[in-house]
PDB file of N, CA and C in Angstrom:
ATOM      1  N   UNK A   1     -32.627 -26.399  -3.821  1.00  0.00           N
ATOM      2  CA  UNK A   1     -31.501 -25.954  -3.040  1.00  0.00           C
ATOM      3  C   UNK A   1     -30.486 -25.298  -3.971  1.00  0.00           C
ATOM      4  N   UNK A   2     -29.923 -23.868  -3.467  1.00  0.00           N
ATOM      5  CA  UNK A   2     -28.618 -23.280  -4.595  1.00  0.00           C
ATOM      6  C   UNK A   2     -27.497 -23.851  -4.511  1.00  0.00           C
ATOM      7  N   UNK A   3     -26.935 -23.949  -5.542  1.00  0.00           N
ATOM      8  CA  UNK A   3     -25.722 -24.714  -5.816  1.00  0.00           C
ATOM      9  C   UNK A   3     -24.541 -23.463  -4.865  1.00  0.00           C
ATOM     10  N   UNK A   4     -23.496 -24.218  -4.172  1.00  0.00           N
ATOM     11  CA  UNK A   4     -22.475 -22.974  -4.029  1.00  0.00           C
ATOM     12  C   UNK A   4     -21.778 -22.594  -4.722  1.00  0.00           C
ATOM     13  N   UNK A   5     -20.928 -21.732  -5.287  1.00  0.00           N
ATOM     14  CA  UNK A   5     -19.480 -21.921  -5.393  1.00  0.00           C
ATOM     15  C   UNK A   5     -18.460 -20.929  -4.642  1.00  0.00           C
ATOM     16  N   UNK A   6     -17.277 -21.582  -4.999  1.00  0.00           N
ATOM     17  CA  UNK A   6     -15.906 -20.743  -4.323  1.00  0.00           C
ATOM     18  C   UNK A   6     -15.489 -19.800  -4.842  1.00  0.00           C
ATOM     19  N   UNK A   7     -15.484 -18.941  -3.954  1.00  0.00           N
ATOM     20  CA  UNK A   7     -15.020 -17.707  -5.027  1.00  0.00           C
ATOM     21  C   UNK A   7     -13.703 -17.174  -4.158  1.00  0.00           C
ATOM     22  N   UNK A   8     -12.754 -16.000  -4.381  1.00  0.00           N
ATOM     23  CA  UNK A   8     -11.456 -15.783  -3.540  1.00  0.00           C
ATOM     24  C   UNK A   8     -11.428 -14.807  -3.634  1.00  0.00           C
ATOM     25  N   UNK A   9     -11.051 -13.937  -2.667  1.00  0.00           N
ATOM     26  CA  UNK A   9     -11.198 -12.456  -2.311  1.00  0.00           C
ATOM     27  C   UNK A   9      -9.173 -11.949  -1.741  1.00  0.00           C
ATOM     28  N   UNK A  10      -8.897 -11.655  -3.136  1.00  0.00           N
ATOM     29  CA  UNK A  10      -7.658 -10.954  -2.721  1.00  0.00           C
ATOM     30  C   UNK A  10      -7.322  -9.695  -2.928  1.00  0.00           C
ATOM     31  N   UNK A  11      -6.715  -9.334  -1.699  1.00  0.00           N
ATOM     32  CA  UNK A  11      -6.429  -7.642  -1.463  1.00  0.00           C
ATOM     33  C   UNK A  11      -4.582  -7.421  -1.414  1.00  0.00           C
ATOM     34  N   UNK A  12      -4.149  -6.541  -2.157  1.00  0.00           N
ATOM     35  CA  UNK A  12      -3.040  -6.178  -1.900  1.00  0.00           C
ATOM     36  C   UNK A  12      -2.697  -4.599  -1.803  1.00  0.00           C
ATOM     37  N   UNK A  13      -1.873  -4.314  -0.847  1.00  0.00           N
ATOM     38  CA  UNK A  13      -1.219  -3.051  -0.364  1.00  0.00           C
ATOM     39  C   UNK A  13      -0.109  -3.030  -0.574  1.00  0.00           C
ATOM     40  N   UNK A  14       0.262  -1.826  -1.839  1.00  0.00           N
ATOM     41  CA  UNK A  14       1.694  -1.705  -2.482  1.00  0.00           C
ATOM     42  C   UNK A  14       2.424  -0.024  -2.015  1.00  0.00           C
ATOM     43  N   UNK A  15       3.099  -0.207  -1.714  1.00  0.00           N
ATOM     44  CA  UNK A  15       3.834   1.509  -1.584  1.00  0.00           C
ATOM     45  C   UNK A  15       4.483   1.918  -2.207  1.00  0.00           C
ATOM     46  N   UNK A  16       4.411   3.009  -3.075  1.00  0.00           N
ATOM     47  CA  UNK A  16       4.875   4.132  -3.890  1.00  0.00           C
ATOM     48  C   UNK A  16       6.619   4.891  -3.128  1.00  0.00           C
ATOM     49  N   UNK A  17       7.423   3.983  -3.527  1.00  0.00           N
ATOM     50  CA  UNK A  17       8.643   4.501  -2.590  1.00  0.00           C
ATOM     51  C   UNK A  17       9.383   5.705  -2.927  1.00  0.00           C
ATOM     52  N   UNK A  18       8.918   6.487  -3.941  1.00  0.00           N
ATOM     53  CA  UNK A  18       9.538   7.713  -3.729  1.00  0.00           C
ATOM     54  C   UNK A  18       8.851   8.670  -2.432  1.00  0.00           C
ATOM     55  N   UNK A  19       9.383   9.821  -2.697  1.00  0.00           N
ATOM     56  CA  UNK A  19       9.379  10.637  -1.368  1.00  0.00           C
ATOM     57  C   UNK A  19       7.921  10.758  -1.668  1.00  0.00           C
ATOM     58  N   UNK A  20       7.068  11.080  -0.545  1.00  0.00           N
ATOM     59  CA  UNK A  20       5.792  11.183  -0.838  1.00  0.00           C
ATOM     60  C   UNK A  20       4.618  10.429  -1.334  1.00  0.00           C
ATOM     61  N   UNK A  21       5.019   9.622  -1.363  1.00  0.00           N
ATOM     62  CA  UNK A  21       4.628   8.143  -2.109  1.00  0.00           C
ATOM     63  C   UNK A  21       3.238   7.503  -1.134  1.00  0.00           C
ATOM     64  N   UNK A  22       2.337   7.371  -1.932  1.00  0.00           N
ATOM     65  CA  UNK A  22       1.088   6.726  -1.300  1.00  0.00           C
ATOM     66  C   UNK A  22       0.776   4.827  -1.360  1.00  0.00           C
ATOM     67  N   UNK A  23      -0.202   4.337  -0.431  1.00  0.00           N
ATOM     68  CA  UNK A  23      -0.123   3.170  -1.172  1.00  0.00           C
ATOM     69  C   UNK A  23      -0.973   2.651  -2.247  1.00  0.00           C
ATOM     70  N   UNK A  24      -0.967   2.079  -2.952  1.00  0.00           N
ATOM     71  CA  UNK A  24      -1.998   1.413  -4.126  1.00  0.00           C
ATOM     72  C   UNK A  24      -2.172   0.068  -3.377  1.00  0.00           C
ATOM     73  N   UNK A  25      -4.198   0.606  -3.730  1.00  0.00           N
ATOM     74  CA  UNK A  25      -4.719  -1.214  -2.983  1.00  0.00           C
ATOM     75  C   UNK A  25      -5.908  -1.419  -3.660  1.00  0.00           C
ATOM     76  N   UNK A  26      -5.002  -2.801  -3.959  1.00  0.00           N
ATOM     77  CA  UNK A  26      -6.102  -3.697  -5.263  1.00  0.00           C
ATOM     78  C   UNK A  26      -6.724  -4.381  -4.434  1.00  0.00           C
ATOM     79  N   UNK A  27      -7.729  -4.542  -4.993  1.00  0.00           N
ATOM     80  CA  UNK A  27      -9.255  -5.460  -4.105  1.00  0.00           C
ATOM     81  C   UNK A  27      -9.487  -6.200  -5.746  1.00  0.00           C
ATOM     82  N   UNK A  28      -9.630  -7.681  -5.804  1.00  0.00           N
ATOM     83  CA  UNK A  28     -10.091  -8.777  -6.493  1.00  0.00           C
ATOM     84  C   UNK A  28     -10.794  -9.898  -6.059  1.00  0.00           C
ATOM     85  N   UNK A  29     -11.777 -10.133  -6.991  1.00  0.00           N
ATOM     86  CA  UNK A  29     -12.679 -11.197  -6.459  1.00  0.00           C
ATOM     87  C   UNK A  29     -12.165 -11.958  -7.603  1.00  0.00           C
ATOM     88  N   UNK A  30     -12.115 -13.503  -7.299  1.00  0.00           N
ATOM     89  CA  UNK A  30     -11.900 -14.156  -9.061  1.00  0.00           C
ATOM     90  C   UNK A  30     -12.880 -15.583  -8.166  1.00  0.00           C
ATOM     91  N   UNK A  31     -13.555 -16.172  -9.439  1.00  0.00           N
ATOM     92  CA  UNK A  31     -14.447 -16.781  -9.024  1.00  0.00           C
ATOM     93  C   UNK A  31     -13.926 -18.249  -9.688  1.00  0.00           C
ATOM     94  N   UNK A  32     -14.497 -19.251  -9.282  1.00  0.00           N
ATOM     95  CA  UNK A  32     -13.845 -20.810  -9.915  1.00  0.00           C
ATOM     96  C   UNK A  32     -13.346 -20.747 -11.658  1.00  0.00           C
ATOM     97  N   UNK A  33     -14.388 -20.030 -12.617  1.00  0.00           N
ATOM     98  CA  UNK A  33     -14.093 -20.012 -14.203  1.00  0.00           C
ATOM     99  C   UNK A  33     -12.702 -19.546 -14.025  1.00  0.00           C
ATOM    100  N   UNK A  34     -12.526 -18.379 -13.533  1.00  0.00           N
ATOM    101  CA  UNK A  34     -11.167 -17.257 -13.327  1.00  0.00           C
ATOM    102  C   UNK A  34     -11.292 -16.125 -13.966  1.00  0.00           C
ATOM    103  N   UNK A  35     -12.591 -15.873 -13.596  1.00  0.00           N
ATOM    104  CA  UNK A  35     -13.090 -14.451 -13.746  1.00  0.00           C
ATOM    105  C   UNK A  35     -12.890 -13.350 -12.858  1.00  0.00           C
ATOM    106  N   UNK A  36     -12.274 -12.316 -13.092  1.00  0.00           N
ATOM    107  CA  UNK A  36     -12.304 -11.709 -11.864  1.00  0.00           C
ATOM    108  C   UNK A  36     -12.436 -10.238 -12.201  1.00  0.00           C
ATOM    109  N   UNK A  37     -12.959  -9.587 -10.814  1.00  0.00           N
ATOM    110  CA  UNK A  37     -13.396  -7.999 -10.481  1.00  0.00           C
ATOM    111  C   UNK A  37     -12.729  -7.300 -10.009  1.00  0.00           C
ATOM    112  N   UNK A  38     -11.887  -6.210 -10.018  1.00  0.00           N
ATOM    113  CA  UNK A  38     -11.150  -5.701  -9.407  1.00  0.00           C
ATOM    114  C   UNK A  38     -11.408  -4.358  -9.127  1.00  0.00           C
ATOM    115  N   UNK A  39     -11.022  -3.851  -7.999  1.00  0.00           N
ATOM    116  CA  UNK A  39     -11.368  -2.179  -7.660  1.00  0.00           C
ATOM    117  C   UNK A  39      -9.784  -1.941  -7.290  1.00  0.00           C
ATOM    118  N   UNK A  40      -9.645  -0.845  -7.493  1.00  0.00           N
ATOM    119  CA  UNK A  40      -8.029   0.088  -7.171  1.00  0.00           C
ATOM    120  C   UNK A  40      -8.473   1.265  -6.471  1.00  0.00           C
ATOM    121  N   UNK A  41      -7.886   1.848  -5.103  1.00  0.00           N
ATOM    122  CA  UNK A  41      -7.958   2.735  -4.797  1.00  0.00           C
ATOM    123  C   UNK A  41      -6.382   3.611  -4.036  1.00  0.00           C
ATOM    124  N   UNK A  42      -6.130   5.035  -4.160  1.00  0.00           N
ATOM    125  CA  UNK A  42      -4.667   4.927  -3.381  1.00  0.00           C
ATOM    126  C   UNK A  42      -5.008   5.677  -2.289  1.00  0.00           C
ATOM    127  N   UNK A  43      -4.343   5.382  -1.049  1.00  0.00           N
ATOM    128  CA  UNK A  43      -4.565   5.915   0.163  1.00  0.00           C
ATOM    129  C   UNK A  43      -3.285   6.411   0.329  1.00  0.00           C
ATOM    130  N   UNK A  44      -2.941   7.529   1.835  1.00  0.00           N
ATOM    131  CA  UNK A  44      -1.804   8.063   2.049  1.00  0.00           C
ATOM    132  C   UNK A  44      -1.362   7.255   3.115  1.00  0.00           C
ATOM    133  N   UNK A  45      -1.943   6.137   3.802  1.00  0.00           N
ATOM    134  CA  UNK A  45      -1.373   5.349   4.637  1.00  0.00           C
ATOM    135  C   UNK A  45      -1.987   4.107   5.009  1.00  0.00           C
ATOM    136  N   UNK A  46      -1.180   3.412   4.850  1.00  0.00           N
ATOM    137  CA  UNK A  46      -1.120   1.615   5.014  1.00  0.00           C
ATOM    138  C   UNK A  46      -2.618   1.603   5.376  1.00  0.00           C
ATOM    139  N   UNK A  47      -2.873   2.186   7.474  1.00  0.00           N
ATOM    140  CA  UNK A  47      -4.007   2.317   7.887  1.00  0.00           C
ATOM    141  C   UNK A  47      -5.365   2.307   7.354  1.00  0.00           C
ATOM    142  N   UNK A  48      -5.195   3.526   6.382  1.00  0.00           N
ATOM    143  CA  UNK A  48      -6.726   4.024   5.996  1.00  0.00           C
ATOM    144  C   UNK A  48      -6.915   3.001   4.784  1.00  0.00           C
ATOM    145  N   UNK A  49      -5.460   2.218   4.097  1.00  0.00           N
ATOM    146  CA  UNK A  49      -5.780   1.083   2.999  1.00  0.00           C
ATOM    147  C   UNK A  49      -6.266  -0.056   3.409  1.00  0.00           C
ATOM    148  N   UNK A  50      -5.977  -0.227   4.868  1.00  0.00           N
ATOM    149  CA  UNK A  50      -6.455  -1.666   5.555  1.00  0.00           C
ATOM    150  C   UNK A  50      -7.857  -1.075   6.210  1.00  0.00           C
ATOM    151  N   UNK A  51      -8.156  -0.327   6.361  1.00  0.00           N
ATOM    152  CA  UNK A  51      -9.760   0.181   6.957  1.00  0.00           C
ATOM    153  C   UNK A  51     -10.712  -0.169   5.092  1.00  0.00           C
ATOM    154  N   UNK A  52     -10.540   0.292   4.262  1.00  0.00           N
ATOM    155  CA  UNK A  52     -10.930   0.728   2.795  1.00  0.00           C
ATOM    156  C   UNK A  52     -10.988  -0.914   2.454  1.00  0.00           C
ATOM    157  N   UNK A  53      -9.826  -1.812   2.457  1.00  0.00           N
ATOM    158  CA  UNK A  53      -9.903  -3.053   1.643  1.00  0.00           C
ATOM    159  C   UNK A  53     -11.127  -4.153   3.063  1.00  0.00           C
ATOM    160  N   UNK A  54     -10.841  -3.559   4.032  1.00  0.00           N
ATOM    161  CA  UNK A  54     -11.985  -4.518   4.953  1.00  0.00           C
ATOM    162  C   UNK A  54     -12.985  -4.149   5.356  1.00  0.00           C
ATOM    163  N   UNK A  55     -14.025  -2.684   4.627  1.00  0.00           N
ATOM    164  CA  UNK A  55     -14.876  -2.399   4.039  1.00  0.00           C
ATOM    165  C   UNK A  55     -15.247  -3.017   2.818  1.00  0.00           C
ATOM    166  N   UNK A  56     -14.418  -3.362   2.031  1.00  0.00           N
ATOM    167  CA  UNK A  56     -14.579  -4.475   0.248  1.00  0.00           C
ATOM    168  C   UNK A  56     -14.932  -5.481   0.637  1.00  0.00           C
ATOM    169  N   UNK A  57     -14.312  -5.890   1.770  1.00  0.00           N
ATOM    170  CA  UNK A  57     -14.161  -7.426   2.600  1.00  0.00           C
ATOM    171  C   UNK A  57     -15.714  -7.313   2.891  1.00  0.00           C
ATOM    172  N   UNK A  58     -16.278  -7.270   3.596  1.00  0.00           N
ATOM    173  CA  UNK A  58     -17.686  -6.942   4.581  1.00  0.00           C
ATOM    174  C   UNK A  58     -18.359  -6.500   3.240  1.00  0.00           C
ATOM    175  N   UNK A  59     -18.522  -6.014   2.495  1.00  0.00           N
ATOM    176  CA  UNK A  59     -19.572  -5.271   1.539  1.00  0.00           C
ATOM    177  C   UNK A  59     -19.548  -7.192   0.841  1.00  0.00           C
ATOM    178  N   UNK A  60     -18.754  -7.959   0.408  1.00  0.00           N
ATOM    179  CA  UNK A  60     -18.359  -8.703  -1.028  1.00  0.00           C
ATOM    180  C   UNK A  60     -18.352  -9.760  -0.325  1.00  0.00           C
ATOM    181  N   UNK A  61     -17.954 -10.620   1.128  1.00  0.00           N
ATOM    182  CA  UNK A  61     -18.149 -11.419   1.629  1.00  0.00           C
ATOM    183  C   UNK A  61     -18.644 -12.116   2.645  1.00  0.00           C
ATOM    184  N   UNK A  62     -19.046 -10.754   3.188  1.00  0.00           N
ATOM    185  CA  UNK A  62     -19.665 -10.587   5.013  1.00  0.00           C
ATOM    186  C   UNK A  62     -18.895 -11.249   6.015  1.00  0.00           C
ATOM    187  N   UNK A  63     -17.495 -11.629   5.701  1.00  0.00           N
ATOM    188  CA  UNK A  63     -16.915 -11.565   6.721  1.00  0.00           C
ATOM    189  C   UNK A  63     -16.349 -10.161   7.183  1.00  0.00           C
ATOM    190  N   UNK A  64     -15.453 -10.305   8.656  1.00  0.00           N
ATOM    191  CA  UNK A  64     -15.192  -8.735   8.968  1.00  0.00           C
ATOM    192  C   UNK A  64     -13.748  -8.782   9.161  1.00  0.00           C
ATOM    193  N   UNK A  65     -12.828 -10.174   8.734  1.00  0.00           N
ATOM    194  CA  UNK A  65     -11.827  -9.969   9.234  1.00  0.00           C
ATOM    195  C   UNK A  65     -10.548 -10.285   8.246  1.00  0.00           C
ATOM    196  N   UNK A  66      -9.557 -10.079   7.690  1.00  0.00           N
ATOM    197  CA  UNK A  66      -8.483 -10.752   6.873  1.00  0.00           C
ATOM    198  C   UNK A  66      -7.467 -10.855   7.160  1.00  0.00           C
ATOM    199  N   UNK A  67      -6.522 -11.675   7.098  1.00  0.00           N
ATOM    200  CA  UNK A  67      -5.234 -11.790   7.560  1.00  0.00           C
ATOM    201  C   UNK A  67      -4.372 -11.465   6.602  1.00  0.00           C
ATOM    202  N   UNK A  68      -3.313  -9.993   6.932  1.00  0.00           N
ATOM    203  CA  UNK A  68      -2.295  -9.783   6.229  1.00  0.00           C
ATOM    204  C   UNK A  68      -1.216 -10.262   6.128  1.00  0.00           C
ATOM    205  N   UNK A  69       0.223 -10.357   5.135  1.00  0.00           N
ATOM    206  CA  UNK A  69       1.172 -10.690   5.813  1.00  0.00           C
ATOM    207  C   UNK A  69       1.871  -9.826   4.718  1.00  0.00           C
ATOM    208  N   UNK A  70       3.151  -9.622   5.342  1.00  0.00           N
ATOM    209  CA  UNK A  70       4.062  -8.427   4.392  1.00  0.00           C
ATOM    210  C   UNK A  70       4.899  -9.882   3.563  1.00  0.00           C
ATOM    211  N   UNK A  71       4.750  -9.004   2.587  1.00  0.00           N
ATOM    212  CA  UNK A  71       5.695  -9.992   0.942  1.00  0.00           C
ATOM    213  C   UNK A  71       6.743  -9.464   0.901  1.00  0.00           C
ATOM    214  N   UNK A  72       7.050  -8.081   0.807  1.00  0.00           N
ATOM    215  CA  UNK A  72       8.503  -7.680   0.505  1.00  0.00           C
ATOM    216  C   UNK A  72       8.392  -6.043   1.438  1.00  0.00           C
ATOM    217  N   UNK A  73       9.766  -5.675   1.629  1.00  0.00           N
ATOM    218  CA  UNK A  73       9.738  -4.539   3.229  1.00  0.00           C
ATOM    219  C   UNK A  73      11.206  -4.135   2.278  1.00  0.00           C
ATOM    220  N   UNK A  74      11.179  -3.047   2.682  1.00  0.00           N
ATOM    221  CA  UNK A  74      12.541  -1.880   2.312  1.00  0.00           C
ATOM    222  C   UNK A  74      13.601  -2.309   3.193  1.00  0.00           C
ATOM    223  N   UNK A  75      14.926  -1.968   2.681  1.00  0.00           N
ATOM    224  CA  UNK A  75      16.050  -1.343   3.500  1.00  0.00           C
ATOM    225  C   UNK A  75      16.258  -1.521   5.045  1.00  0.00           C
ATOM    226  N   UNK A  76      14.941  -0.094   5.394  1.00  0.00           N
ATOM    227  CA  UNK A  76      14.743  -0.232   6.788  1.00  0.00           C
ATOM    228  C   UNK A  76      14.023  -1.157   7.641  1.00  0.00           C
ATOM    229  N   UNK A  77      13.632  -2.234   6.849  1.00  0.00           N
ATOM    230  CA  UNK A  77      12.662  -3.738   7.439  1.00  0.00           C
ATOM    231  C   UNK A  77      11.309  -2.738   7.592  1.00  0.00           C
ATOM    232  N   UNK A  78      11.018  -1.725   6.728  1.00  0.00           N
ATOM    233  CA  UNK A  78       9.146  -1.330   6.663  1.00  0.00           C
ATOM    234  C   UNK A  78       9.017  -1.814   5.256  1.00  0.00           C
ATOM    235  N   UNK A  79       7.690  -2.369   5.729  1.00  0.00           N
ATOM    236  CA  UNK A  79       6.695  -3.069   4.895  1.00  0.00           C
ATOM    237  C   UNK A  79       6.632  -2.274   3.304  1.00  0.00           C
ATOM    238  N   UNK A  80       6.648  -2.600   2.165  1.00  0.00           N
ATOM    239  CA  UNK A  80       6.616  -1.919   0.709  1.00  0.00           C
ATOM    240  C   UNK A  80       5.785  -2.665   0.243  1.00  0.00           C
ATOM    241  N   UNK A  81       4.981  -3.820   0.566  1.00  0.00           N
ATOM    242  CA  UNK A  81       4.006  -4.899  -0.018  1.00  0.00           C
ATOM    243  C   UNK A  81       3.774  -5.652   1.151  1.00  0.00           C
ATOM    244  N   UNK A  82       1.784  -5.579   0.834  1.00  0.00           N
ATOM    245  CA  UNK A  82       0.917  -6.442   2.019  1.00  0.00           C
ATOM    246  C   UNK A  82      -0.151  -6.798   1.417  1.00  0.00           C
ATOM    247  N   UNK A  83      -0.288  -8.590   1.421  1.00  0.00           N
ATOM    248  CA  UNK A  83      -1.148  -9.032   0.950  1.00  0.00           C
ATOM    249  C   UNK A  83      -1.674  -9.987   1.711  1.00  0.00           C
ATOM    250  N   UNK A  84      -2.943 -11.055   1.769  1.00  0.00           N
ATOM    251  CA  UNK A  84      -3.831 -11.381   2.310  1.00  0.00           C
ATOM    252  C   UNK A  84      -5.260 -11.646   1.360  1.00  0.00           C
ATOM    253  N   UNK A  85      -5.570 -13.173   1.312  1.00  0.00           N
ATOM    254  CA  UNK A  85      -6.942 -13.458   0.959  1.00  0.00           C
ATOM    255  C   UNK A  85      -7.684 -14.909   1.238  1.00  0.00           C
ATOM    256  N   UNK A  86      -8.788 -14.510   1.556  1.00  0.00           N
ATOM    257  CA  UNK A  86      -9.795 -15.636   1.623  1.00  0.00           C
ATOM    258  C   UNK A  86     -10.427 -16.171   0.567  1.00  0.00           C
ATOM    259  N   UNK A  87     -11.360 -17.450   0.883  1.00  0.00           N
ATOM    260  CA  UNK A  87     -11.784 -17.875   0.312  1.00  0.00           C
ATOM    261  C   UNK A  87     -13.106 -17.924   0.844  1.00  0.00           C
ATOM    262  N   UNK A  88     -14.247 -17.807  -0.063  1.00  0.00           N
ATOM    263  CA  UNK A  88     -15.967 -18.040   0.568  1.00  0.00           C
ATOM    264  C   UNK A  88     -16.450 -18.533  -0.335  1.00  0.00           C
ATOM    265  N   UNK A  89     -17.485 -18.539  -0.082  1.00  0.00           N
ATOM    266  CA  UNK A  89     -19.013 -19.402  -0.477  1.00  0.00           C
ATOM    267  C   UNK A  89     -20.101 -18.642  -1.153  1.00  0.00           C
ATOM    268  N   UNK A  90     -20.332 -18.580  -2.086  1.00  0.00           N
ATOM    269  CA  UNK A  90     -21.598 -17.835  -2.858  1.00  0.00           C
ATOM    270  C   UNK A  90     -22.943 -18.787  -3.316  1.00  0.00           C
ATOM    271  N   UNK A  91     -24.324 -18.283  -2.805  1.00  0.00           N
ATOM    272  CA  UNK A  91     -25.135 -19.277  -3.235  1.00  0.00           C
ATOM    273  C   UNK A  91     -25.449 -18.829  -4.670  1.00  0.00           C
ATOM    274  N   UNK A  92     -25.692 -19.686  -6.082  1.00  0.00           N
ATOM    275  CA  UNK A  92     -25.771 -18.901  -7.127  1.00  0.00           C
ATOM    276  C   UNK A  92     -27.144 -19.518  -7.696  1.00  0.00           C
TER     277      UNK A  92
END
């Protein structure tokens, strides 16, 4: 029988607040040692960063779903940081 372990799948969505400004979204896996993998990609909107990081999600954990929550929001109460991560099961 394979042993499991825990591994943690965190994604964050950061925004570039000057004019024109895209977001940066880190995708990390870190596993029990505290090893971890990371991919960076920048998108031009929140949207297409939350479609992109729950494609990482589904490719890396086969779940299909993550729960975001905003960390820190501008001035106008919009979101400038969104993060969200699980935890799963790997047979090794």
């Amino acid at each position: 029988m394979a042993k499991k372990v825990t591994r943690t799948f965190t994604a964050t969505l950061e925004k570039n607040t000057e004019k024109g400004g895209s977001w940066l979204c880190r995708v990390a896996v870190r596993d029990e040692n505290g090893d971890t993998t990371t991919k960076v990609s920048a998108w031009s909107n929140a949207s297409a960063g939350k479609r992109w990081v729950k494609a990482e999600l589904v490719a890396v954990t086969g779940r299909k779903s993550l729960k975001f929550s905003t960390v820190n929001a501008d001035a106008n109460e919009k979101p400038t940081l969104i993060a969200g991560s699980v935890d799963f099961k790997v047979a090794i």
